[in-house]
Structures are given as structure tokens and as C-alpha cells.
C-alpha atoms as a PDB file:
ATOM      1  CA  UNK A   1       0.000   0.000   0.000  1.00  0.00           C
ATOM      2  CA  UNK A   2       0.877   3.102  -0.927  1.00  0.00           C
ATOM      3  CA  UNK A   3       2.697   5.400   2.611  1.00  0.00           C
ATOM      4  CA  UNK A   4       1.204   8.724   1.770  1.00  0.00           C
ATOM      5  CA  UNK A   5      -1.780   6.634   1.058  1.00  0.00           C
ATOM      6  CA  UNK A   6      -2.140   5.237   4.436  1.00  0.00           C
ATOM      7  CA  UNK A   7      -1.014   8.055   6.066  1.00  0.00           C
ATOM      8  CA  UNK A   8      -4.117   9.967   4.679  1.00  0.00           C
ATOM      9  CA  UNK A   9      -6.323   7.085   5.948  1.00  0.00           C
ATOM     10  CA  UNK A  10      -4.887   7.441   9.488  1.00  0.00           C
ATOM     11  CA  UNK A  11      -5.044  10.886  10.069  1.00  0.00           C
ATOM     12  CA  UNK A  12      -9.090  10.468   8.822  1.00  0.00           C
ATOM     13  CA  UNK A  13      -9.435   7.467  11.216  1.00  0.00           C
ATOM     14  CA  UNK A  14      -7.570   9.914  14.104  1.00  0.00           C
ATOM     15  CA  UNK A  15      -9.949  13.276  13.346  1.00  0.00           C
ATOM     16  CA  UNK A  16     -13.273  10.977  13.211  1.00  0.00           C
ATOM     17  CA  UNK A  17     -12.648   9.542  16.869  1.00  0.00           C
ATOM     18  CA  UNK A  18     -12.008  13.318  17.722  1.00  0.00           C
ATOM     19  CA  UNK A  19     -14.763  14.076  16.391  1.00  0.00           C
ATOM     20  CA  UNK A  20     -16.684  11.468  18.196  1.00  0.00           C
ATOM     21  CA  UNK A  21     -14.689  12.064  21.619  1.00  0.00           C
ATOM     22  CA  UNK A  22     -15.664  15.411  21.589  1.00  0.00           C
ATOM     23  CA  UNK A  23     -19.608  14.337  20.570  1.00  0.00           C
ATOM     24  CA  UNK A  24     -19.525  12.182  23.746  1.00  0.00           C
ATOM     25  CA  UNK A  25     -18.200  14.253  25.783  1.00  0.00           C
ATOM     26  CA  UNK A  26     -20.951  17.030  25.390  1.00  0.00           C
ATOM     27  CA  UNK A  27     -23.818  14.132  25.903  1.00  0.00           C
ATOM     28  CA  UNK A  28     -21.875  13.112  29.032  1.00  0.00           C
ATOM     29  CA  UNK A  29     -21.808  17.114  30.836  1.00  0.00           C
ATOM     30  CA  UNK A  30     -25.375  17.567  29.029  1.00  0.00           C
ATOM     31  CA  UNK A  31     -26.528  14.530  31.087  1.00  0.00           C
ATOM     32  CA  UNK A  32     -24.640  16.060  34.381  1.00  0.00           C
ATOM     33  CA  UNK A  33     -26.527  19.162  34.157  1.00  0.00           C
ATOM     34  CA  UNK A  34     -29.375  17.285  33.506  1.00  0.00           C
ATOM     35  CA  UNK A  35     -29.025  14.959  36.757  1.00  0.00           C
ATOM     36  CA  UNK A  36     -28.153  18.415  38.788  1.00  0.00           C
ATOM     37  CA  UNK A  37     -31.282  19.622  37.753  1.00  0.00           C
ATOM     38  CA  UNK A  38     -33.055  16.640  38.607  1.00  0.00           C
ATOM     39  CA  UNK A  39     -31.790  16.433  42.108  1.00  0.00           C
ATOM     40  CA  UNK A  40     -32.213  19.968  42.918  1.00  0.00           C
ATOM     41  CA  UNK A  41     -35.845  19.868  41.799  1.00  0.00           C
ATOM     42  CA  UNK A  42     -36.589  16.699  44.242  1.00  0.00           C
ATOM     43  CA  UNK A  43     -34.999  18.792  47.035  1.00  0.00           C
ATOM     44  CA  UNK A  44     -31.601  16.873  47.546  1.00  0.00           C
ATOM     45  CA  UNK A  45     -28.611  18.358  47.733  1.00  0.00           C
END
């Protein structure tokens, strides 16, 4: 296989799982807020 070939394909495979990091890592604080909400609204702090 060509280097600068595969090279390409890495650096595509690399920036999609940022990509996808990043992605969950909003869901996960957007789900934090979402439990502090939650809790405060029952009355426990």
C-alpha cells in the first residue's frame, strides 16, 4: 500500500474519533446538568 496513502487514511481514522470524543463528551456534561437539575428539583442536595 501506498505510505502517503495510508497516512491519509490514518489521520481520517484519528480526526473521526475526535470528532466522536468530543460528541460524547458534550452528551456526558449535558446529562450532568441534567441529573443536577433533577436532584435539585426533588430537594436533595
Amino acid at each position: 500500500m501506498n505510505i502517503k496513502l495510508f497516512q491519509k487514511l490514518i489521520n481520517e481514522l484519528i480526526e473521526e474519533g475526535v470528532q466522536v470524543h468530543k460528541l460524547t463528551l458534550l452528551q456526558i456534561s449535558y446529562s450532568l446538568n441534567l441529573y443536577k437539575k433533577l436532584y435539585r428539583s426533588m430537594g436533595v442536595q
